[in-house]
Protein backbone atom coordinates (compact mmCIF):
# COMPACT_ATOMS: atom_id res chain seq x y z
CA UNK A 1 -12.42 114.18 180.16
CA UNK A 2 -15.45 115.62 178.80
CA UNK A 3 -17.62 117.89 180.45
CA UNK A 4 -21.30 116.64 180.16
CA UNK A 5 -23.61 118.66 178.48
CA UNK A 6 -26.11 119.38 181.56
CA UNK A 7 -22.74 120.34 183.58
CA UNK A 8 -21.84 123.10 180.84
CA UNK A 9 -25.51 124.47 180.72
CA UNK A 10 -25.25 125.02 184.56
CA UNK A 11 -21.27 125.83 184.80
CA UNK A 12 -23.03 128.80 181.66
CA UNK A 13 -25.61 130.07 184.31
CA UNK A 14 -23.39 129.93 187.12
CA UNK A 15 -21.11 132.23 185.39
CA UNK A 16 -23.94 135.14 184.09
CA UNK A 17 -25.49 134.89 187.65
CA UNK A 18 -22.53 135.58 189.60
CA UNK A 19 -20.81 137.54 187.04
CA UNK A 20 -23.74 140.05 187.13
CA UNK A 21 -24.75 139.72 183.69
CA UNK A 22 -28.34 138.23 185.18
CA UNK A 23 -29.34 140.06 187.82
CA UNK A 24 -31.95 138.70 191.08
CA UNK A 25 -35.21 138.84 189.90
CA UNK A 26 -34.22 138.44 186.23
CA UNK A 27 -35.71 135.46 184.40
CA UNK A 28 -33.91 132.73 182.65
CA UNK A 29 -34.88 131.63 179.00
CA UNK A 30 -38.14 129.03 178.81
CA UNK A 31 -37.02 125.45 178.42
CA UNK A 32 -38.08 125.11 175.09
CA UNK A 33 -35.44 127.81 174.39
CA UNK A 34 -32.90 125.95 176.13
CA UNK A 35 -33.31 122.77 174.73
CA UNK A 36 -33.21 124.63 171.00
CA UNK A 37 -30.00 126.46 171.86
CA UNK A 38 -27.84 123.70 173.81
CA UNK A 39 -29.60 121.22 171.32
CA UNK A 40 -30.38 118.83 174.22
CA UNK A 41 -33.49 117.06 175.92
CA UNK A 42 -36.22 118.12 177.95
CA UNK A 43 -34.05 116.02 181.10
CA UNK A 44 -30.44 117.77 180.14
CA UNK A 45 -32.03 121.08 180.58
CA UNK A 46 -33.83 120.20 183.99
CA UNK A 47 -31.01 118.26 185.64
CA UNK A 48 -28.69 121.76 184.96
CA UNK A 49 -31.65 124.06 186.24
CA UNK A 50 -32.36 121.29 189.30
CA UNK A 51 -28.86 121.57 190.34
CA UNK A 52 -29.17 125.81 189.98
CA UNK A 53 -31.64 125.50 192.15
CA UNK A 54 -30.03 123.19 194.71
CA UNK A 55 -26.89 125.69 194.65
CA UNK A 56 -29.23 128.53 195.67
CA UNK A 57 -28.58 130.46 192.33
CA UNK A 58 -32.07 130.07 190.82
CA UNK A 59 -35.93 129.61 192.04
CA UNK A 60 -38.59 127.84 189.80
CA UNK A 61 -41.95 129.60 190.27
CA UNK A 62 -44.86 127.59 189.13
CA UNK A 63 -46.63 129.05 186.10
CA UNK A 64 -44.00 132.01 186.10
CA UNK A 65 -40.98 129.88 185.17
CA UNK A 66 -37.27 129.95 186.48
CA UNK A 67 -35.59 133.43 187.97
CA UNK A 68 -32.39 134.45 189.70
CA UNK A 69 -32.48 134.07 193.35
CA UNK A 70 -31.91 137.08 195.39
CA UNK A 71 -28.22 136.65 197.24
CA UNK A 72 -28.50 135.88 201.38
CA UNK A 73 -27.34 138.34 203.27
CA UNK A 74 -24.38 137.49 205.84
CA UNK A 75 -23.41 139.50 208.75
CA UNK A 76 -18.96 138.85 207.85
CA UNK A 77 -17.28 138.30 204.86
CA UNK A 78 -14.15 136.85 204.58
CA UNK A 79 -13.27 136.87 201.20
CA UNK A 80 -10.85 133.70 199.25
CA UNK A 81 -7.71 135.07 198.23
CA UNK A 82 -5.89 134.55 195.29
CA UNK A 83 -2.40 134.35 196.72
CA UNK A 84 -1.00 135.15 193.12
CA UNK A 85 -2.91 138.12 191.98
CA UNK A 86 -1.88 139.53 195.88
CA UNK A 87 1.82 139.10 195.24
CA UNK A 88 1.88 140.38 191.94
CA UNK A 89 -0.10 143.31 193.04
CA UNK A 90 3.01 144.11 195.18
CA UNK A 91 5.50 144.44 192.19
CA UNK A 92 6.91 140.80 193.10
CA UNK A 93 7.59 138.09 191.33
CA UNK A 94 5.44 134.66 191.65
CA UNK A 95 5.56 130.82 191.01
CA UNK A 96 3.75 127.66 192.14
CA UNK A 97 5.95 124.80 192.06
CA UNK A 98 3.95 121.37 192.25
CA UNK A 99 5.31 118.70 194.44
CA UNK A 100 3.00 116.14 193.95
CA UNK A 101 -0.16 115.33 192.20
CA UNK A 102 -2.42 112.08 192.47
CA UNK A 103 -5.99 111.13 191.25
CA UNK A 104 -7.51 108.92 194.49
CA UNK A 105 -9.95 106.97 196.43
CA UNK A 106 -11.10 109.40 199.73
CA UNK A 107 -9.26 107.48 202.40
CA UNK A 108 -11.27 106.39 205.23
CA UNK A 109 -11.23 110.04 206.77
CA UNK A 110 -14.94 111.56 207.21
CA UNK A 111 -13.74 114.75 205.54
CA UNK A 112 -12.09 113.10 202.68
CA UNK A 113 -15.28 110.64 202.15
CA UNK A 114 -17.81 114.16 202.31
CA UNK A 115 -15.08 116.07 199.55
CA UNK A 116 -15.27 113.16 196.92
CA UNK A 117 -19.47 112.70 197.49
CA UNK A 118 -18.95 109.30 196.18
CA UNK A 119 -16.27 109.97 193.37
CA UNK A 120 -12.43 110.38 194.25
CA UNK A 121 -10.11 113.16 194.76
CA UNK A 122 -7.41 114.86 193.13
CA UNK A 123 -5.09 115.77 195.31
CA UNK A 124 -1.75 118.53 194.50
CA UNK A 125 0.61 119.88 197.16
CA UNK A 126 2.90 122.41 196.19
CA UNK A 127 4.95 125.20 196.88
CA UNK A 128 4.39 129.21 196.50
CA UNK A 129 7.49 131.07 196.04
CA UNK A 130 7.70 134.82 196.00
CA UNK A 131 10.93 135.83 194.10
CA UNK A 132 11.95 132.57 193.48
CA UNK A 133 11.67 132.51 197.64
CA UNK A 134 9.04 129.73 199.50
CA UNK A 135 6.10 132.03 200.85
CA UNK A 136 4.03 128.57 202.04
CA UNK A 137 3.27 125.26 201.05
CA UNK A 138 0.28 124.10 200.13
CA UNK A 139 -1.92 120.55 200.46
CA UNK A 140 -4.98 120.73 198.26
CA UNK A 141 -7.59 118.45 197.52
CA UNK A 142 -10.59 119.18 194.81
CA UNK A 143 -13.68 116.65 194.70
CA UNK A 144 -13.26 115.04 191.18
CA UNK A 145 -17.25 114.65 190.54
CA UNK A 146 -17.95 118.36 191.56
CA UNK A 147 -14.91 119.39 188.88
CA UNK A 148 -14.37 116.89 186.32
CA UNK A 149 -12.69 119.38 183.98
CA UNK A 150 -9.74 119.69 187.01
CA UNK A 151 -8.54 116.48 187.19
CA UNK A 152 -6.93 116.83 183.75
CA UNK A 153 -6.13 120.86 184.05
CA UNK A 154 -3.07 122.23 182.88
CA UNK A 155 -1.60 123.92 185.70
CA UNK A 156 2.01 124.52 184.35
CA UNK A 157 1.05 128.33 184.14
CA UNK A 158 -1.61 128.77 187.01
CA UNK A 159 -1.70 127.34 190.35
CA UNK A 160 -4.96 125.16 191.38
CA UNK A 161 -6.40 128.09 193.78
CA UNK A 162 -6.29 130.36 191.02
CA UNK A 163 -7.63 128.13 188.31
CA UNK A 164 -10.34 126.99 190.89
CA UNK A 165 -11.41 130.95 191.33
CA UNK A 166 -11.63 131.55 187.67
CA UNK A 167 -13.55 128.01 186.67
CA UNK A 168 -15.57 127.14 189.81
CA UNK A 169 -18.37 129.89 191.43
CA UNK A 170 -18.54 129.28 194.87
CA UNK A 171 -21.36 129.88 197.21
CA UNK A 172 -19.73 129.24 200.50
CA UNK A 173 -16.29 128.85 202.30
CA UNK A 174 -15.13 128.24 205.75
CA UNK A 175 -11.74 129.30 206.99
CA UNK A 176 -9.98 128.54 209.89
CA UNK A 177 -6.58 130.32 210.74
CA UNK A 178 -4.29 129.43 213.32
CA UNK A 179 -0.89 129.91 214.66
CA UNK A 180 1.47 126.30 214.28
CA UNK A 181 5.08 125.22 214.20
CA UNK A 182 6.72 124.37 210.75
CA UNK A 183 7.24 120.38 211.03
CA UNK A 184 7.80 117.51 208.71
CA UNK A 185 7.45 117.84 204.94
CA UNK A 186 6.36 121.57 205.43
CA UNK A 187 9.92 122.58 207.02
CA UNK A 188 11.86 120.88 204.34
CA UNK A 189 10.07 121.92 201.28
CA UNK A 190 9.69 126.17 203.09
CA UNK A 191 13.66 125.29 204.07
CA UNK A 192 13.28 126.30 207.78
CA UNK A 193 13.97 124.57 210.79
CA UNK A 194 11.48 122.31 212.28
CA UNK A 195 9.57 124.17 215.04
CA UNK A 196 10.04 127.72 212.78
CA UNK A 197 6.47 130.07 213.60
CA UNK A 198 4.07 129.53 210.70
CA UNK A 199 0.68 130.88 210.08
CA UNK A 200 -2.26 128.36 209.23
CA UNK A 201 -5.35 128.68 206.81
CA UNK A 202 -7.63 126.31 206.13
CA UNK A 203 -10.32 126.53 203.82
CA UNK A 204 -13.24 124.61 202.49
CA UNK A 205 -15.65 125.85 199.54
CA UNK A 206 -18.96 125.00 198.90
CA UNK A 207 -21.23 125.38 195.64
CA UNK A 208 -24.59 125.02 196.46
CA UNK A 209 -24.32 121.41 198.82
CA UNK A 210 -21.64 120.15 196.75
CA UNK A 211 -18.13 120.71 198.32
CA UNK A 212 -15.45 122.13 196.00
CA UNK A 213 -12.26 121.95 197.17
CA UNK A 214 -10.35 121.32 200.75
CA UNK A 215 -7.14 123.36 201.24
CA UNK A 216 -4.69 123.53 203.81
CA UNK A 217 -1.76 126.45 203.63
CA UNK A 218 1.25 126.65 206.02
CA UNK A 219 3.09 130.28 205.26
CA UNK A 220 5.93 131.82 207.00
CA UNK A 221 5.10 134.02 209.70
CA UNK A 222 6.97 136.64 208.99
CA UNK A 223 6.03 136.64 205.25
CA UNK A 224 2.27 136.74 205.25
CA UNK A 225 -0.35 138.76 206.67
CA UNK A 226 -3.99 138.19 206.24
CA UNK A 227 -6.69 141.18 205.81
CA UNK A 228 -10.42 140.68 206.00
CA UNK A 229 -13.01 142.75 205.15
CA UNK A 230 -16.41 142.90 206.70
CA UNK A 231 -19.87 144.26 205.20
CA UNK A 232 -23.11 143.33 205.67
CA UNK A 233 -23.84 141.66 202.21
CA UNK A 234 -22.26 138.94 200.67
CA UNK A 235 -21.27 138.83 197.06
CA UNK A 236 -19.58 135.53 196.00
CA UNK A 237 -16.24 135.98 194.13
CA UNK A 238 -16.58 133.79 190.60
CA UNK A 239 -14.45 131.10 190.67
């Protein structure tokens, strides 16, 4: 599927703002210049900087033109975790093994229906392993119309959290951990008796009012721990 043009211009700025290479306060090309260098329209250019602004990223100052926004400050940070840069980090081996994969409708669930904002839903459950050994399972789903470019990724060589951190900037997430049992599906694909102590997280992303992805991860409880880090500023991680 092919990324429209006024999606690359702002997927572009999205990556120099929150990759540092523009900085708050710095100001963003004139849209003459845009136009000339993405070789676009007058409404291309505006519908990218429209949704900048939307996502927080940008402000449009009348007579002045368009400048990086200045990040909000947040009293926590809680940071989304790439589970396979953390296990290779510790000298261990790791693999993602997808169960299943489906392009869908949002079923009639008010979460699904917010994800998809209209479009559908790709949905991939899988399985982490940590030398060759389950570490958690995994039930994903990413909002189609927020990432068109993920519904045909190849994901043979990265798992969808990781590909979502290095394609999609973020500019919010929720998380929600919680102690359950291992039951259904999740005991028979982690290979543990039903009832078996598992640790929860549940995350949802945000870019700008668009929601990203929707992620639900059951891991062994006495394989995973979970470390936050608190500041006063927030920095969102690319993604």
């Amino acid at each position: 599927m092919k990324t429209p043009l006024h999606e690359r211009i702002r997927s572009d700025f999205e990556r120099r703002i929150l990759g540092g290479e523009l900085a708050p306060g710095d100001r963003l090309p004139i849209e003459q210049d845009l136009m000339q260098e993405y070789g676009c329209s007058r409404m291309t250019v505006n519908k990218a900087l429209s949704a900048l602004v939307g996502a927080g990223l940008i402000e449009r100052r009348k007579k002045a033109g368009t400048f990086v926004m200045r990040p909000k400050v947040h009293s926590m940070v809680l940071d989304v975790p790439d589970i396979a840069a953390q296990v290779r980090e510790r000298g261990q081996d790791y693999a993602f093994r997808p169960i299943r994969r489906r392009h869908r409708p949002a079923g009639n669930d008010e979460e699904e229906i917010l994800l998809a904002g209209g479009g559908a839903l790709v949905q991939i459950d899988g399985l982490h392993l940590v030398d060759g050994a389950p570490l958690a399972v995994e039930f994903r789903r990413v909002s189609a119309s927020a990432v068109p470019d993920f519904v045909d990724a190849e994901l043979d060589d990265v798992p969808p959290g990781t590909w979502l951190l290095q394609h999609v900037p973020w500019t919010e997430a929720e998380t929600r951990i919680s102690a359950v049992a291992a039951l259904g599906e999740a005991a028979d694909w982690l290979g543990v008796a039903v009832g078996t102590p598992c640790l929860c997280v549940e995350r949802r992303t945000w870019r700008g009012p668009e929601r990203i992805t929707s992620v639900r991860q059951i891991f062994l409880g006495d394989a995973y721990d979970l470390v936050a880090r608190f500041g006063p500023t927030s920095q969102p991680s690319p993604s």
